[in-house]
Protein backbone atom coordinates (compact mmCIF):
# COMPACT_ATOMS: atom_id res chain seq x y z
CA UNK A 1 7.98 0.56 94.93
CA UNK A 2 10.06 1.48 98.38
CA UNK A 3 10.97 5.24 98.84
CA UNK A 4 13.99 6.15 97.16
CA UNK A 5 16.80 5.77 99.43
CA UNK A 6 18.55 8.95 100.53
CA UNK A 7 21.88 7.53 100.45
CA UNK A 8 21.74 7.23 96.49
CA UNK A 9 19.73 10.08 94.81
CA UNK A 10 19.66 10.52 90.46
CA UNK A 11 21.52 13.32 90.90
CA UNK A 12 24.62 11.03 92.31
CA UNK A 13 23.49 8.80 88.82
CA UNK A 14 24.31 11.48 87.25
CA UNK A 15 27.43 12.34 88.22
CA UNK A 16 28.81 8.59 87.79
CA UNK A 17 27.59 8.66 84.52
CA UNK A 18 29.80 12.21 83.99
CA UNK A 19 32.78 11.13 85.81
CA UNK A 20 32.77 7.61 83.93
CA UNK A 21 31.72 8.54 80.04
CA UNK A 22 35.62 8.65 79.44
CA UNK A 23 37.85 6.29 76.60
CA UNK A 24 37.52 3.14 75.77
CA UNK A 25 40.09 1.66 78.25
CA UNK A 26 38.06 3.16 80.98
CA UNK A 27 35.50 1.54 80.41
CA UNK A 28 37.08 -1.99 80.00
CA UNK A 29 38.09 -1.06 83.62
CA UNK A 30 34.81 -0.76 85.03
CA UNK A 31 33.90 -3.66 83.04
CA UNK A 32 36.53 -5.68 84.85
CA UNK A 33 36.42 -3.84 88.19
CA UNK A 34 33.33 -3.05 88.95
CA UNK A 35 31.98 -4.20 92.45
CA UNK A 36 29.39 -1.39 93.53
CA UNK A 37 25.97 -1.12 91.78
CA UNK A 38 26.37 2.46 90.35
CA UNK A 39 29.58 1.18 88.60
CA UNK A 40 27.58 -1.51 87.20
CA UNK A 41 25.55 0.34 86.11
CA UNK A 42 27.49 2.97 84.39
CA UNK A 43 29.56 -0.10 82.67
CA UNK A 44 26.89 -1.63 81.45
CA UNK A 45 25.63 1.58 79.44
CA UNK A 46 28.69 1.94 78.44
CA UNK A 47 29.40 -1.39 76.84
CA UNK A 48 25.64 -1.38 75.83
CA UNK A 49 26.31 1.32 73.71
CA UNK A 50 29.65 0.22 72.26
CA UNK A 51 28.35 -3.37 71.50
CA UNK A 52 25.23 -2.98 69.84
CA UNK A 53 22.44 -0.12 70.70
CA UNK A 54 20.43 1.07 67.93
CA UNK A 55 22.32 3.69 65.60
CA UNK A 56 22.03 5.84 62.61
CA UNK A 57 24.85 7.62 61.45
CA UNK A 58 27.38 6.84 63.57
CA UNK A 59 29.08 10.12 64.01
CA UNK A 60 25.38 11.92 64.29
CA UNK A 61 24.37 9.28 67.04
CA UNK A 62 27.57 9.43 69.41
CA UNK A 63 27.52 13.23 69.91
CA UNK A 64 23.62 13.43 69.71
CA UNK A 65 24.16 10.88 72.95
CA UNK A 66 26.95 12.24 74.78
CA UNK A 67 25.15 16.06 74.27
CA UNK A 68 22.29 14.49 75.67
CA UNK A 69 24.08 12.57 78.70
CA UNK A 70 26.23 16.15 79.87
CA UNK A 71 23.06 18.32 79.25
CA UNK A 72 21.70 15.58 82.39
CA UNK A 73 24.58 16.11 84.40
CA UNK A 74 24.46 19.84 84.20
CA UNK A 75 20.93 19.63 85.38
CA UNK A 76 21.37 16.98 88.29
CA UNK A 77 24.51 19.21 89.34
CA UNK A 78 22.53 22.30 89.10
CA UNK A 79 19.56 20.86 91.30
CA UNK A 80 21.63 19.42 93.88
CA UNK A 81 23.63 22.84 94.59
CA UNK A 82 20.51 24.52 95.26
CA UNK A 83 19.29 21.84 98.23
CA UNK A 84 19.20 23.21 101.41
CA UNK A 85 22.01 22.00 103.33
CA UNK A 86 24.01 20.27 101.12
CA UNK A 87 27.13 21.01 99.64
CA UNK A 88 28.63 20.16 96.27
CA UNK A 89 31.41 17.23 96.85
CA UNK A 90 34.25 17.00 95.17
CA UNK A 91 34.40 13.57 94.26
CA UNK A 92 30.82 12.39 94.49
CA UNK A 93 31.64 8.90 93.41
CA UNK A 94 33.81 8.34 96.93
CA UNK A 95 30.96 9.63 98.37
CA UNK A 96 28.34 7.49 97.93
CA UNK A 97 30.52 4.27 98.14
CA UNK A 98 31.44 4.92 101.55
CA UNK A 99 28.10 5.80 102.58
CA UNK A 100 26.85 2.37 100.91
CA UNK A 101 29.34 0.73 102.93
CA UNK A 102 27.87 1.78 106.33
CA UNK A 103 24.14 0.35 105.10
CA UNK A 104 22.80 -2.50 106.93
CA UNK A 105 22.57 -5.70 104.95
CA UNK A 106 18.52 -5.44 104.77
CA UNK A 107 18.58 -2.15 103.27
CA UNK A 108 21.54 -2.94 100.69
CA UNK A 109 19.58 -5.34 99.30
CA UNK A 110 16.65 -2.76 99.04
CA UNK A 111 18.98 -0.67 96.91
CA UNK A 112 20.58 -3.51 95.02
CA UNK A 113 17.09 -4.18 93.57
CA UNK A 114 15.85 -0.46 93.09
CA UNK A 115 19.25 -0.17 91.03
CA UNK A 116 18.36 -2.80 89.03
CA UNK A 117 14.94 -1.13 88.25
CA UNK A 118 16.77 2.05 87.56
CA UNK A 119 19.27 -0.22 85.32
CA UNK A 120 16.53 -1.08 82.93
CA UNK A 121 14.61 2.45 82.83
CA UNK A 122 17.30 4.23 82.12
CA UNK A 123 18.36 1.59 79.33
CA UNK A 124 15.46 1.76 77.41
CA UNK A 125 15.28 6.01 78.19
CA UNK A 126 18.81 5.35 76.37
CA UNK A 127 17.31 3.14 73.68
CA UNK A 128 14.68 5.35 73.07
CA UNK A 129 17.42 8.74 72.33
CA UNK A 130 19.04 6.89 70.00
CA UNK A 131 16.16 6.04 68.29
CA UNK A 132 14.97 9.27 68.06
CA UNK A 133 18.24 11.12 67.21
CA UNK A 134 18.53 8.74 64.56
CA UNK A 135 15.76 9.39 62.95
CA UNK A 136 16.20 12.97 62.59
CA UNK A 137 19.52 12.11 61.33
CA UNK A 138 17.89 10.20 58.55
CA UNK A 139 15.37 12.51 57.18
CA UNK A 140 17.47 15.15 57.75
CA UNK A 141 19.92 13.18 55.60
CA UNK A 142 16.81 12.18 53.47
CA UNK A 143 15.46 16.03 53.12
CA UNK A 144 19.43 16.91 51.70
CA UNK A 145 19.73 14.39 48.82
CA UNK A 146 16.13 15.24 47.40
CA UNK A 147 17.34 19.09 47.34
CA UNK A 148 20.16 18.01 46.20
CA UNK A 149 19.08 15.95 42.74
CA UNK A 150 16.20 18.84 42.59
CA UNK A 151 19.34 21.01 41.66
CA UNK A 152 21.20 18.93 39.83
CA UNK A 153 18.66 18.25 36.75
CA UNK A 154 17.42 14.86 35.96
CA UNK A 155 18.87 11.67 37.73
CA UNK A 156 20.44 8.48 35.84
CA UNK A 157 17.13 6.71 35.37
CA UNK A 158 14.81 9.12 34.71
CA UNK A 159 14.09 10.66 31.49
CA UNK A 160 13.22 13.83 30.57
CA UNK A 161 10.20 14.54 28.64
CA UNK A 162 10.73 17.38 25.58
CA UNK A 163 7.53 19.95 26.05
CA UNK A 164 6.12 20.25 22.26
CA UNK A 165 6.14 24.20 21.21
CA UNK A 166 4.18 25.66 18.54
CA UNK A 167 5.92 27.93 15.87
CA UNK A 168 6.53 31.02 18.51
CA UNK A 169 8.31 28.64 20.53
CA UNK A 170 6.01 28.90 23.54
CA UNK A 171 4.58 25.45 24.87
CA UNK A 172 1.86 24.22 22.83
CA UNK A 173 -1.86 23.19 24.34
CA UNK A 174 -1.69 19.73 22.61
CA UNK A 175 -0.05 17.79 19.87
CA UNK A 176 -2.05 15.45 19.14
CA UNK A 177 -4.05 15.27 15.51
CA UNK A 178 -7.61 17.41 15.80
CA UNK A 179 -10.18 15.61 14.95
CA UNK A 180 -13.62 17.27 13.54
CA UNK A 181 -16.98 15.80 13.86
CA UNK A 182 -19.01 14.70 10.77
CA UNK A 183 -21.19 17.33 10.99
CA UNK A 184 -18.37 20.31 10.46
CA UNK A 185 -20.16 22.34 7.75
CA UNK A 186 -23.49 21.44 7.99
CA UNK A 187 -25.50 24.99 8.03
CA UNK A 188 -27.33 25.27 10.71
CA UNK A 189 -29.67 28.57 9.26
CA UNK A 190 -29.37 31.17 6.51
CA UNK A 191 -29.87 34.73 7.46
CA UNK A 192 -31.43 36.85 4.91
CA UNK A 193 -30.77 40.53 4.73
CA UNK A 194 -32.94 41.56 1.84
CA UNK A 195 -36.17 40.18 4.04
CA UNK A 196 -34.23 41.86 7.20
CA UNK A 197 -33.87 45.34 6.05
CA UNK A 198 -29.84 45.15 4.47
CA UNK A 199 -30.30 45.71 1.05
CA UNK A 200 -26.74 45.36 0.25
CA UNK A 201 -23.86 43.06 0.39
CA UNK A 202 -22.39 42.25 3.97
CA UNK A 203 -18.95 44.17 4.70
CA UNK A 204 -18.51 42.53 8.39
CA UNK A 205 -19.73 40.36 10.83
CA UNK A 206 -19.61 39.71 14.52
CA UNK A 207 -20.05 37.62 17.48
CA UNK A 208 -21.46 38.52 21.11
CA UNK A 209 -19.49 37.72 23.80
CA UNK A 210 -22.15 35.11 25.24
CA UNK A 211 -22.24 33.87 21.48
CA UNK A 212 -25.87 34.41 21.59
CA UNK A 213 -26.10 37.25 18.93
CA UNK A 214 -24.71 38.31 15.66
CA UNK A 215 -24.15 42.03 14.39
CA UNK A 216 -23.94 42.48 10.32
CA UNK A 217 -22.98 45.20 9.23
CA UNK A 218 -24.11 46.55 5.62
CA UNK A 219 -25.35 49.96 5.18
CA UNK A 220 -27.00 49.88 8.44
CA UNK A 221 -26.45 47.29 11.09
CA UNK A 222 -29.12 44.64 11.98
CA UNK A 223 -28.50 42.44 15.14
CA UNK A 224 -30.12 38.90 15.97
CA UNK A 225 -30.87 35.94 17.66
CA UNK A 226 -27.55 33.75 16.79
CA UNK A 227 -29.23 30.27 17.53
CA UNK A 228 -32.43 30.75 15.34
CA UNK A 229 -31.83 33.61 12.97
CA UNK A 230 -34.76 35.17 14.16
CA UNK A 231 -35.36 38.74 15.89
CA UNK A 232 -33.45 40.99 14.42
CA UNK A 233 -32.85 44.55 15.58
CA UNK A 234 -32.19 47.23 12.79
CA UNK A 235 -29.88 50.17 14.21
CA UNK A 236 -30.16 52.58 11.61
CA UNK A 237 -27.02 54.64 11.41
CA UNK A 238 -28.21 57.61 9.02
CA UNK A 239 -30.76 58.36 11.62
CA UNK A 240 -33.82 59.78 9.27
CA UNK A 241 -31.30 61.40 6.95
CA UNK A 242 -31.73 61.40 3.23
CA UNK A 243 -28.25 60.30 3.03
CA UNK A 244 -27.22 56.70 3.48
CA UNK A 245 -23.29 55.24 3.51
CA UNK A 246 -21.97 51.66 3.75
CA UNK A 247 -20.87 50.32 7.46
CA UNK A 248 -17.63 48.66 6.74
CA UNK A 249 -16.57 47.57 10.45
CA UNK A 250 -19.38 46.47 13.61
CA UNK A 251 -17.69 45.20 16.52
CA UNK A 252 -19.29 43.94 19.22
CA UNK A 253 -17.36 45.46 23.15
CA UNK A 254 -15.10 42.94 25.21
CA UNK A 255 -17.67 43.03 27.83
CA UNK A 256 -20.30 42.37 25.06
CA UNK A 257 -22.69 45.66 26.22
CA UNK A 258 -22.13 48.08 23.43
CA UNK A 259 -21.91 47.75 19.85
CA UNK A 260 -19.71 49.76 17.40
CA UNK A 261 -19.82 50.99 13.82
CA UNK A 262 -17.95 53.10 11.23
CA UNK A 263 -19.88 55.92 9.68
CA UNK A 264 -18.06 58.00 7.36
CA UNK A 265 -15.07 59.38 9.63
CA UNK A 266 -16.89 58.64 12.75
CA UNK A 267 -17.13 55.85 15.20
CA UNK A 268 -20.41 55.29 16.51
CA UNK A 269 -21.09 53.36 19.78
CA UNK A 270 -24.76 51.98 20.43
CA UNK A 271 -27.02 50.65 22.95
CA UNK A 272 -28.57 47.77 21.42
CA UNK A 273 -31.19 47.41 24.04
CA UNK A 274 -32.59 51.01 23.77
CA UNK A 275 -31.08 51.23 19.72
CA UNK A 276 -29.67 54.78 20.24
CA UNK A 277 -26.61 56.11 19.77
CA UNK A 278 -24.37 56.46 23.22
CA UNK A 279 -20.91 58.36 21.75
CA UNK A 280 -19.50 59.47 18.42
CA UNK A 281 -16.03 59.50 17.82
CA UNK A 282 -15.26 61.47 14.88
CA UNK A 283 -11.71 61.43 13.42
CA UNK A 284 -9.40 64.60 13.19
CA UNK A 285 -10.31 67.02 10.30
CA UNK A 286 -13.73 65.10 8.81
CA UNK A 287 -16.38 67.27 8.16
CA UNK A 288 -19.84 67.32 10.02
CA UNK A 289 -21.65 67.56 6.73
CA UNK A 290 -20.06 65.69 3.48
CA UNK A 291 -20.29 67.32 0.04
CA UNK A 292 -22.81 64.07 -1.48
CA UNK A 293 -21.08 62.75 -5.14
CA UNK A 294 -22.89 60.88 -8.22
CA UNK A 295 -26.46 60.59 -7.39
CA UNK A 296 -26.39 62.06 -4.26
CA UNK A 297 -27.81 58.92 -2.50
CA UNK A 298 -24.64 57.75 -0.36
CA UNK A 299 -23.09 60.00 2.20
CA UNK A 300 -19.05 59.41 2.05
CA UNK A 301 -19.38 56.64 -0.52
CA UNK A 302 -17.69 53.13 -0.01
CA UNK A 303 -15.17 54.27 -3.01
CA UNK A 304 -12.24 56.52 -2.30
CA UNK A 305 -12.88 58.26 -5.95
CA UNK A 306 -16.40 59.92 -4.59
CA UNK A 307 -14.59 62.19 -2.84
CA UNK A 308 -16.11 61.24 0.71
CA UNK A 309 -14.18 60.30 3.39
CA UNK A 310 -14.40 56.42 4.80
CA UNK A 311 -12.92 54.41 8.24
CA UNK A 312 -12.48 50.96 6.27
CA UNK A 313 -11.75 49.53 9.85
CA UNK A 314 -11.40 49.88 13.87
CA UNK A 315 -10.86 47.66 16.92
CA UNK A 316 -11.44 47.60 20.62
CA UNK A 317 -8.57 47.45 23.35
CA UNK A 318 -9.28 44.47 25.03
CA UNK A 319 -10.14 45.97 28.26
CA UNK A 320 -12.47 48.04 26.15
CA UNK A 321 -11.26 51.54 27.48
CA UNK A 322 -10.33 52.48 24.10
CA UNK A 323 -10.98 51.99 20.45
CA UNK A 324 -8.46 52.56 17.39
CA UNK A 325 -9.47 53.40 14.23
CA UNK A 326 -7.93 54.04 10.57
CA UNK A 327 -7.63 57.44 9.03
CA UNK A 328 -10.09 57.94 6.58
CA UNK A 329 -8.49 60.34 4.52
CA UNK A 330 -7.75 58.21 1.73
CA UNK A 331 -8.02 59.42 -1.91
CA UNK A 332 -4.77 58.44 -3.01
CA UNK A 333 -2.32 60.57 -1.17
CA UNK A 334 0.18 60.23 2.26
CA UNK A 335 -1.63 60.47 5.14
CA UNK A 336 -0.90 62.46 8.04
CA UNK A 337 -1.13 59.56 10.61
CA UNK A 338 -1.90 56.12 9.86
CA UNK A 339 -4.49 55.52 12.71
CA UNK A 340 -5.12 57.62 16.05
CA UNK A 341 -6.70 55.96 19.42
CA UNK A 342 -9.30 57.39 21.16
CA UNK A 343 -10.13 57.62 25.16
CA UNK A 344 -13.86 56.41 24.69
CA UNK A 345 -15.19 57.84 28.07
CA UNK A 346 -13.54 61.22 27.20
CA UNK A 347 -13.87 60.81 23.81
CA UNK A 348 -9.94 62.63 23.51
CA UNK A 349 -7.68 61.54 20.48
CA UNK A 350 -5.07 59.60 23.22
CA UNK A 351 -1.79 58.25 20.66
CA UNK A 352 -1.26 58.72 16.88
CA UNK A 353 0.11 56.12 14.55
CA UNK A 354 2.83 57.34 11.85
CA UNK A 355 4.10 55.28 9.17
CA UNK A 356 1.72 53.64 6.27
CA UNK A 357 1.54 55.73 3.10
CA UNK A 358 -1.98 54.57 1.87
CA UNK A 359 -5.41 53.63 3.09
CA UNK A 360 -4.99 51.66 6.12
CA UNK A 361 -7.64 48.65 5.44
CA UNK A 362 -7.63 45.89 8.38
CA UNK A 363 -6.77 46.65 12.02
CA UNK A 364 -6.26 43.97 15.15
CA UNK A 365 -5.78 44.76 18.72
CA UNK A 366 -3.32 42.00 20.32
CA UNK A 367 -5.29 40.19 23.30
CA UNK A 368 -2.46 41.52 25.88
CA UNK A 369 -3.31 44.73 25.02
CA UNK A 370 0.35 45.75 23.79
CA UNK A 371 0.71 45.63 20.52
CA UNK A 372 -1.63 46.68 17.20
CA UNK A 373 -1.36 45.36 13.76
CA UNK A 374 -2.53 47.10 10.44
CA UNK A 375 -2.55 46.39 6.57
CA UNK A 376 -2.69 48.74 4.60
CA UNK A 377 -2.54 49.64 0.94
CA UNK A 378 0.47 50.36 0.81
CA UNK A 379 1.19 46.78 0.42
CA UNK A 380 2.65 46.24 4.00
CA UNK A 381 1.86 44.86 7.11
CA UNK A 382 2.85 46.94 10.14
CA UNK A 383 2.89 45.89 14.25
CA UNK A 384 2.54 49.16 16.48
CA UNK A 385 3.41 49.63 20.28
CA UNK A 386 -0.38 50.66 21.45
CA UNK A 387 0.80 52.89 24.03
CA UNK A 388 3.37 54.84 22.70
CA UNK A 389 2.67 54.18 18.64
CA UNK A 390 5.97 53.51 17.61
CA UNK A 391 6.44 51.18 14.94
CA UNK A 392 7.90 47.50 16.18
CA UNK A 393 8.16 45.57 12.97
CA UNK A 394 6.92 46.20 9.45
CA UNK A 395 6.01 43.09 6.68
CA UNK A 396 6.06 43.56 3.03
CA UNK A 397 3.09 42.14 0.98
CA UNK A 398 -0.29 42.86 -0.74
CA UNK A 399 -3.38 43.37 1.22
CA UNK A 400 -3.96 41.45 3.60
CA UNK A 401 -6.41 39.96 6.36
CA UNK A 402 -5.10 40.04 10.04
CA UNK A 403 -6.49 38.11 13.56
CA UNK A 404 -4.24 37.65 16.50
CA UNK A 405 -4.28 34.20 18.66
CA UNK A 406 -6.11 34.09 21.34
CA UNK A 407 -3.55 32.16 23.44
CA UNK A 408 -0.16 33.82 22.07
CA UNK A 409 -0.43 37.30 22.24
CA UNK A 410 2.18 37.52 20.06
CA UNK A 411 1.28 35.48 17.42
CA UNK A 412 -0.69 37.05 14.60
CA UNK A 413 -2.44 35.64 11.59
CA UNK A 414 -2.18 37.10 8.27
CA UNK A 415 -4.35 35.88 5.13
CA UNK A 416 -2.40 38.04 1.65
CA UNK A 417 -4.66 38.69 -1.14
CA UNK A 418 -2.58 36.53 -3.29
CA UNK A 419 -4.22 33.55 -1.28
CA UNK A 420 -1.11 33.04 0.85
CA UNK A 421 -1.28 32.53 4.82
CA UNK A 422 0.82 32.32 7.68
CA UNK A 423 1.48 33.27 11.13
CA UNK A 424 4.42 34.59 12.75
CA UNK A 425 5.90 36.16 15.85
CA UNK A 426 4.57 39.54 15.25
CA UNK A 427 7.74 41.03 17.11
CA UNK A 428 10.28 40.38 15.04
CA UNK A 429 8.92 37.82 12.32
CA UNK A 430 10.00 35.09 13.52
CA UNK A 431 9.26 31.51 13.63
CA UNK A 432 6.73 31.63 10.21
CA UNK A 433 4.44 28.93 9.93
CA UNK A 434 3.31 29.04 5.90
CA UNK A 435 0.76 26.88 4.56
CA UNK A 436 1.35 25.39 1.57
CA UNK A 437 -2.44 25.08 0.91
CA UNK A 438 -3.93 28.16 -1.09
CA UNK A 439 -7.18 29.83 0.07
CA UNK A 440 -7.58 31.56 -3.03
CA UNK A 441 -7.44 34.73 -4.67
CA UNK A 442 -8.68 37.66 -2.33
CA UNK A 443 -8.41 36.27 1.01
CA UNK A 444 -10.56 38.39 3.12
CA UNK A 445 -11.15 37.43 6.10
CA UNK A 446 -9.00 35.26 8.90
CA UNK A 447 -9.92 34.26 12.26
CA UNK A 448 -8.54 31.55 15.17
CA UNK A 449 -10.91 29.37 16.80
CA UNK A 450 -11.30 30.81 20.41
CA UNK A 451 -9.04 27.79 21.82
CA UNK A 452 -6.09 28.50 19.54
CA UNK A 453 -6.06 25.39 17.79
CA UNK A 454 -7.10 26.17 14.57
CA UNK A 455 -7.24 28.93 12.13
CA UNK A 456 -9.89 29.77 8.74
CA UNK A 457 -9.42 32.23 6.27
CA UNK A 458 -12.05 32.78 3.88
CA UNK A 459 -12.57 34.10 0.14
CA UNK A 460 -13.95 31.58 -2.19
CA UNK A 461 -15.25 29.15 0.19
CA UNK A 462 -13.67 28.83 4.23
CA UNK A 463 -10.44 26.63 4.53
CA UNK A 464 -10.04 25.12 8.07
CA UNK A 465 -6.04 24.61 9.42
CA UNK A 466 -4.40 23.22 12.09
CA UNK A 467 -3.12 26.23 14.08
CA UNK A 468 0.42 23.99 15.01
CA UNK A 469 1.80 22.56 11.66
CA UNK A 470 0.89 22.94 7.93
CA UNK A 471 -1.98 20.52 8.09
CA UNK A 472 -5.51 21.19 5.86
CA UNK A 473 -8.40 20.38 8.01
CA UNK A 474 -11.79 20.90 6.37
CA UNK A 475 -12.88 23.04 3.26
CA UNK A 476 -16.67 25.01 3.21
CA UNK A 477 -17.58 25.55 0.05
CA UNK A 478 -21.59 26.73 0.99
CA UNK A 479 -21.60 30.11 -0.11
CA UNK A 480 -21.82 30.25 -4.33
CA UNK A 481 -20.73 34.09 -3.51
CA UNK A 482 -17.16 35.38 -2.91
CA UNK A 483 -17.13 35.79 1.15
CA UNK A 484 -16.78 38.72 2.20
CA UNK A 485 -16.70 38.73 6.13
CA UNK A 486 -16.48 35.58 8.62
CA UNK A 487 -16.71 35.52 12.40
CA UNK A 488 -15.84 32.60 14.35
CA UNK A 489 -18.01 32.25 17.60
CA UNK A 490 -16.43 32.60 21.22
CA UNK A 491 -18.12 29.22 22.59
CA UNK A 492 -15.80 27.90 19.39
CA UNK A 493 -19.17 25.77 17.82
CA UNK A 494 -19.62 27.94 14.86
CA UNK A 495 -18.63 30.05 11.70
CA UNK A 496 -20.90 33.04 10.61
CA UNK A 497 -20.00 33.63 6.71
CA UNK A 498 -21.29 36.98 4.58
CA UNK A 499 -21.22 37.17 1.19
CA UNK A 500 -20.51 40.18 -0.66
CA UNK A 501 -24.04 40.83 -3.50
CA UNK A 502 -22.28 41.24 -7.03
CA UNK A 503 -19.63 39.35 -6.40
CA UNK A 504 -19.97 35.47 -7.48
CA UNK A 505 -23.04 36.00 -9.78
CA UNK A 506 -25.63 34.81 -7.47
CA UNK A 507 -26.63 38.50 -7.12
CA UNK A 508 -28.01 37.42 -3.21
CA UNK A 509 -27.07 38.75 0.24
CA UNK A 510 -26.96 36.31 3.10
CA UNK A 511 -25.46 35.21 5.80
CA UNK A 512 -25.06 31.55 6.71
CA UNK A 513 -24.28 29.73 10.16
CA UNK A 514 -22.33 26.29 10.13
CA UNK A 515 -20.86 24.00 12.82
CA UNK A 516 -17.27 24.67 12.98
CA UNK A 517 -16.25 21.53 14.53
C-alpha cells in the first residue's frame, strides 16, 4: 500500500458522503453524472443501499445507517478543524476536485486505485452496520413479543393445564391413585407393658422425631427402642410417692430432646437421657397435695367423680417455645378458661383460652404455629388464634379426635365418636371432605401420614384413607382390644397402636408396630 495521498484525506470522504446522503433524485444525479472518484464512490453507496444491502426492519435500518453515517461526519469535521494550519472550507467537495485536477497523470492513477480499495472497505464496513443494527432490531423485536404473550395468558395453540387442588383448594402433591405395598399391616413387634413395668392400659403414644423411639404413656411413661422393642426406659412420674395417677398425654418436643407428660394439673418435662424431671408446669389454682379418694391408691384419679383434678391433654408449639394444656378442673361445672399456654423457659401462664363449657379432652397445635384446635365435652369442636386466644370458628358434634395436616396448615382432621370423619378448612369450615366409610363407634385417635397423603383413625381396628377424595385404603384389624392411642411415625413407615386393658375382653396391654405402607 502507497502513502495516502494528501490531496484526498477520509476526512474529505466524509464530507462527500454528508453533502451527498440527500433524496432520491440526487442520487440518480450522481448516478448519471458522476466523473470524479469520490462521486463514484458516494453513488455507488448510495444505490448499494437502495438496491439491495442487507436489511431488517426497514424503518430501524435506514435511521440506524444514516445516525451512523452523520455521527462520521461530525467526527472527520471535528478532527480536521483541529489540524494545524488548515482551515475549515466551505464547500469541501470543490475543493478537492480542483486540487485532483492539478495531479499529474502518474499520481491520478495512484489515487484512482487507492479509491477503489477504499470503495470496497468501506462497502463491506457498510455491510457489516447493517448487519449488526439489524440484528438488534430483531431480538429487540424478538425480546417484545415474548413479554408480550407472557402478559397476555396462554397463546392459540397452547393449552393450559388445570393444577388438581385438594378439598382446601390449595394445589395438591399428586393425584394419582396411592398404592400400598403387600406388606401394609404386617406387625413388625409387640410391645408388652405388663413385662415392661405399665401395668395398665395405654392412654397415648408417641413418636421421636428421628423415629427411632416410642414414649407410652400409662401410669408412668416407659420409652424404647422403636425398631426392636427392646430397651425400655421407665420415667416414673410419682417419684417414690405412695400415690400413683394415670398419664393421659406424653409428647415427645419438635426438636425431639425432651419429653412431656400430664400429671394431675401439672405438666412435666423430662430428660430422657438422665430420667429426671427438668420443669413442672402446674395449672392455675391445682393444689400441691390432692385430697386421695376410694382406696387411696391413685393421686387425682383418671375419673372426674374422684374428686381429683386431671389435664386429659396438651400440645407443643411447633417451635417448641411453648406448650398448651387443658384445664383440669373438670367435675361437671363451667370452667373458668378452657386452656391457658405457658412460656416453658419462664414457666409464666402467657394467653388464656375462653369459651368451652366442659372438660376440654383433645388438643392440636396447627404446624404454622397460628391456630389451636380443641374438643371438648361440651360436644363441640373449637379453632383458637394461639396468640391472642380468641375464638376463630366453633363445630358442633360429639367428642371427637383431632390431627392437623402436615402440609396444609389449615386443614384439620377430626375423627367424632359416632365413627364419622372428615377434614375441613379449620378457618371457616369450608371445603369438608366426609368419608362415607365408618371407623366405628368411639373413634379415638386420628393422625396424617407425615407426607399428607393419607389419613387413619382408629377405634376398633385402624382404617387407612386417601387424604384427597373419599377413597378406603387399607383396614388393620390386629388388635382384639378397642385402640386406644395410635401414632403414626415421622419417616411415614409405620403405625404404633395401644390398646386400652378392659376394653375388648382380651384383658391384655400392648402395644403393636405395623408397616404403614
Amino acid at each position: 500500500m502507497t502513502e495516502h495521498n494528501n490531496q484526498f484525506t477520509p476526512e474529505d470522504v466524509d464530507a462527500q458522503i454528508e453533502h451527498f446522503a440527500g433524496s432520491s433524485r440526487e442520487q440518480s444525479h450522481l448516478l448519471s453524472n458522476a466523473h470524479s472518484p469520490d462521486e463514484r464512490l458516494v453513488a455507488d453507496l448510495q444505490l448499494m443501499y437502495r438496491q439491495g444491502a442487507p436489511r431488517a426492519i426497514a424503518d430501524e435500518d435506514e435511521q440506524s445507517l444514516q445516525h451512523a453515517w452523520e455521527r462520521i461526519a461530525m467526527i472527520a469535521a471535528a478532527k480536521q478543524a483541529r489540524r494545524p494550519g488548515r482551515q475549515a472550507r466551505p464547500n469541501a467537495r470543490n475543493a478537492v476536485m480542483n486540487r485532483a485536477d492539478k495531479q499529474p497523470k502518474n499520481v491520478t492513477n495512484l489515487f484512482e486505485r487507492r479509491t477503489w480499495q477504499q470503495r470496497i472497505g468501506l462497502i463491506a464496513a457498510a455491510c457489516v452496520i447493517v448487519l449488526v443494527v439489524g440484528s438488534m432490531v430483531l431480538l429487540f423485536n424478538a425480546a417484545r413479543i415474548k413479554n408480550t404473550n407472557s402478559a397476555s395468558g396462554p397463546q392459540l395453540g397452547v393449552t393450559a393445564t388445570a393444577t388438581p387442588t385438594i378439598a382446601s383448594g390449595k394445589p395438591s402433591t399428586t393425584n394419582l391413585p396411592i398404592k400400598l405395598s403387600k406388606n401394609v399391616g404386617k406387625v413388625v413387634y409387640t410391645w408388652n407393658g405388663r413385662a415392661n413395668g405399665q401395668m395398665d392400659g395405654f392412654y397415648d403414644l408417641a413418636w421421636s422425631k428421628n423415629s427411632k423411639r416410642i414414649a407410652s404413656a400409662s401410669l408412668n411413661v416407659v420409652l424404647w427402642d422403636a425398631t426392636t422393642g427392646k430397651n425400655s426406659v421407665v420415667l416414673d412420674s410419682n417419684q417414690g410417692s405412695q400415690f400413683s395417677g394415670s398419664i393421659l398425654a406424653v409428647k415427645w418436643s419438635p426438636d425431639g430432646r425432651y419429653v412431656a407428660s400430664t400429671f394431675g394439673g401439672q405438666i412435666l418435662i423430662w430428660d430422657p437421657a438422665t430420667k429426671t424431671i427438668l420443669h413442672k408446669l402446674t395449672y392455675p389454682g391445682v393444689p400441691v397435695a390432692s385430697t386421695a379418694t376410694g382406696s387411696g391408691k391413685y393421686l387425682n384419679s383418671y375419673a372426674p367423680l374422684s374428686g381429683g383434678v386431671m389435664i386429659y391433654d396438651f400440645a407443643w408449639s411447633p417451635d417448641g417455645k411453648e406448650i398448651v394444656a387443658a384445664n383440669p378442673f373438670h367435675n361437671g361445672t363451667s370452667a373458668n378458661e378452657s386452656m391457658v399456654t405457658w412460656d416453658v423457659a419462664t414457666q409464666q401462664i402467657k394467653t388464656k383460652f375462653i369459651g368451652h363449657t366442659d372438660a376440654v379432652n383433645k388438643i392440636a397445635w396447627s404446624p404454622d404455629g397460628k391456630y389451636i384446635a380443641s374438643s371438648a365435652y361440651d360436644s363441640t369442636v373449637r379453632v383458637w388464634d394461639a396468640k391472642y386466644g380468641q375464638e376463630v370458628y366453633k363445630l358442633s358434634g360429639p367428642y371427637a379426635a383431632l390431627a392437623w395436616s402436615p402440609t396444609d396448615a389449615k386443614r384439620l382432621l377430626i375423627g367424632f365418636a359416632n365413627g364419622t370423619l372428615e377434614s375441613i378448612d379449620a378457618t371457616n369450615g369450608a371445603n369438608p371432605l366426609k368419608y362415607s366409610e365408618q371407623v366405628g363407634l368411639g373413634i379415638s385417635s386420628v393422625a396424617w401420614s407425615p407426607d399428607g397423603k393419607m389419613v387413619a383413625a382408629a377405634g376398633k381396628g385402624v382404617k387407612l384413607f386417601d387424604a384427597q377424595k373419599d377413597a378406603l385404603l387399607y383396614t388393620y384389624g390386629g388388635n382384639a382390644d378397642f385402640i386406644r392411642c395410635m401414632a403414626w411415625s415421622p419417616d411415614g413407615k409405620y403405625i404404633a397402636t395401644g390398646d386400652n386393658m378392659g376394653e375388648g375382653g382380651s384383658n391384655t396391654n400392648d402395644v403393636k408396630v405395623w408397616i404403614a405402607r
